[in-house]
Structures are given as structure tokens and as C-alpha cells.
Protein backbone atom coordinates (compact mmCIF):
# COMPACT_ATOMS: atom_id res chain seq x y z
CA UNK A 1 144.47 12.87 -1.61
CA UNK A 2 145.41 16.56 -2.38
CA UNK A 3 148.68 17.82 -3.77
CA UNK A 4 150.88 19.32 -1.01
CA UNK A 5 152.13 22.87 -2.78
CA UNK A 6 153.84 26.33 -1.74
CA UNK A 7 152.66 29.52 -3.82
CA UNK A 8 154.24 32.92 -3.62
CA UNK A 9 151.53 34.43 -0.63
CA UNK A 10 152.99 30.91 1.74
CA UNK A 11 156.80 31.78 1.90
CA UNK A 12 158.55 34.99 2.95
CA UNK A 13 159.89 36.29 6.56
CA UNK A 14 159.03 37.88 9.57
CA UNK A 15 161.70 40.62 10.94
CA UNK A 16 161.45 41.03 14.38
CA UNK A 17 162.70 44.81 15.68
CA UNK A 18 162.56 44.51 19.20
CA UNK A 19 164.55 42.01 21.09
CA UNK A 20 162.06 39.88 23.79
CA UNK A 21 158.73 41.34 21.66
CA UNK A 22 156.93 38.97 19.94
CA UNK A 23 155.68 39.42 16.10
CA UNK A 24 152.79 37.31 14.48
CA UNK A 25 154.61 35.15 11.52
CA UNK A 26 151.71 35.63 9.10
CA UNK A 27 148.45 37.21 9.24
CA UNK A 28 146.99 35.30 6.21
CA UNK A 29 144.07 32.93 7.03
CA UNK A 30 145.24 29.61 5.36
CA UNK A 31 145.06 25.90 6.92
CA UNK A 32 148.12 24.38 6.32
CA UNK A 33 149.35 21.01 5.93
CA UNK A 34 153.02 21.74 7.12
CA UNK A 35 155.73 24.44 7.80
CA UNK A 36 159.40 24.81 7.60
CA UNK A 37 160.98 27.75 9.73
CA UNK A 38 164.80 28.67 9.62
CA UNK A 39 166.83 31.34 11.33
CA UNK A 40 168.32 33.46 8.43
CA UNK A 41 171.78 32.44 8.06
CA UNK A 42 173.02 36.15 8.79
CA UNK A 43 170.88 36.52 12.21
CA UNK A 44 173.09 37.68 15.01
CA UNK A 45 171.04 35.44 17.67
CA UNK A 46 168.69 32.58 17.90
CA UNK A 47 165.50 33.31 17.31
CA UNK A 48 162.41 31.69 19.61
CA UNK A 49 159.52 30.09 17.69
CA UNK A 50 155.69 28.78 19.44
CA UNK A 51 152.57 30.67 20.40
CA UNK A 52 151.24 33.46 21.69
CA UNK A 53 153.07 32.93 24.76
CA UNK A 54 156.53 32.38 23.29
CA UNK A 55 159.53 33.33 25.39
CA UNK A 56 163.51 32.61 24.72
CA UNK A 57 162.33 29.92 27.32
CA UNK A 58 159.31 28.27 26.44
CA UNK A 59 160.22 28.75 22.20
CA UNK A 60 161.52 26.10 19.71
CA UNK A 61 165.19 27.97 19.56
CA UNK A 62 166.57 28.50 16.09
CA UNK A 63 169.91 29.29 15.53
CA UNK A 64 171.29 31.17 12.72
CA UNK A 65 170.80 28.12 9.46
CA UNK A 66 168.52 25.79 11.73
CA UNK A 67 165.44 24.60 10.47
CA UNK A 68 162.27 22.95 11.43
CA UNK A 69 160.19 21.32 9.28
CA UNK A 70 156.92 19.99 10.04
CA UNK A 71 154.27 17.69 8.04
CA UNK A 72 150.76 16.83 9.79
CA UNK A 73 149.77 14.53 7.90
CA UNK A 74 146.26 14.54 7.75
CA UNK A 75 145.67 17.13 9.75
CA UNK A 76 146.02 21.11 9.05
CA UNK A 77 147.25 23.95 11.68
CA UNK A 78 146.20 27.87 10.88
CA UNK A 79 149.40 29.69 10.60
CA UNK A 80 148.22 32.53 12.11
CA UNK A 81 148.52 30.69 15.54
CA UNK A 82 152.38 31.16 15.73
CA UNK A 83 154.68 33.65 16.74
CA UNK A 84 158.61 34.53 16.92
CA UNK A 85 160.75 36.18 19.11
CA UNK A 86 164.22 37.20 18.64
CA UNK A 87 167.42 37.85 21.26
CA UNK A 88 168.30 40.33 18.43
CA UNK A 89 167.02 43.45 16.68
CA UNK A 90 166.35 42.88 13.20
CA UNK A 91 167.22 39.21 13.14
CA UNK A 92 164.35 37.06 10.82
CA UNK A 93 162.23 34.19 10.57
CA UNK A 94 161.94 32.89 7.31
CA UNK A 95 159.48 30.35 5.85
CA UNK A 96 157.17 28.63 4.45
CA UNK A 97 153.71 26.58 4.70
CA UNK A 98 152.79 23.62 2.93
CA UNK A 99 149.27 23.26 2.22
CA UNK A 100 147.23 20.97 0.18
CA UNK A 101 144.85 21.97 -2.98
């Protein structure tokens, strides 16, 4: 088995401008073995985290300080496959992936 590790290009944020517009969370091409998403502390609103299809109804809500951590185990996710929305302008996503060298 691998070591499960976090470098400097698998953590950061996503700002999202537009309240109800959806932004990619990272555009780097990485299978990963995990995440862990939180709504910065000083966000004004929850922001909305899935797919390509997320909505402030159909997204795993994040208020400001929430987290969600995830570990797959064996398996690996591409990053590039999730998205956030915000009820805010300027409100962020921050995190980080997990992934296994």
C-alpha cells in the first residue's frame, strides 16, 4: 500500500463570484484517494458542493466552518469532477485532496 499525502498543487480554494453560478474546484488532472471541503469560516452563506449539476438543492450544503471529509479507500475519484456553488458573492471553498504515491 501507498502513502496517503497532500503537496502544495492539492490544497487551496475556489472563490465563487456569482451567487447560483457554478465554478469547477480544480482543474488539475490528479486521481485522488480522498478530499476534505470546508466553508471558509468568514463566508456570509452556505456554500453547495456535488457535480456538474449542483444546485443549493441537489449540493452537499456547507455552512460557514463545516467540513466534509472523505476517504475511498481503495478506490480514487478525479477531482476535476466536482463543482461549488455559493448563495453568496465571494464566499469560498477551501480544500484539499488526499492522494496516494
Amino acid at each position: 500500500a501507498g502513502v496517503t499525502r497532500v503537496d502544495r498543487k492539492h490544497f487551496g480554494s475556489t472563490q465563487i463570484a456569482t451567487p447560483g453560478t457554478k465554478a469547477q474546484i480544480i482543474s488539475s488532472p490528479v486521481r485522488c484517494k480522498g478530499y476534505v471541503w470546508t466553508g471558509r469560516p468568514t463566508n456570509a452563506g452556505t456554500v453547495y458542493v456535488g457535480l456538474t449539476n449542483v444546485t443549493s438543492t441537489n449540493g452537499y450544503s456547507l455552512v460557514p466552518g463545516e467540513s466534509l471529509a472523505v476517504f475511498f479507500g481503495k478506490g480514487t475519484v478525479d477531482p476535476r469532477d466536482f463543482y461549488v456553488q455559493a448563495e453568496t458573492a465571494n464566499d469560498f471553498l477551501d480544500w484539499l485532496f488526499l492522494y496516494e504515491v
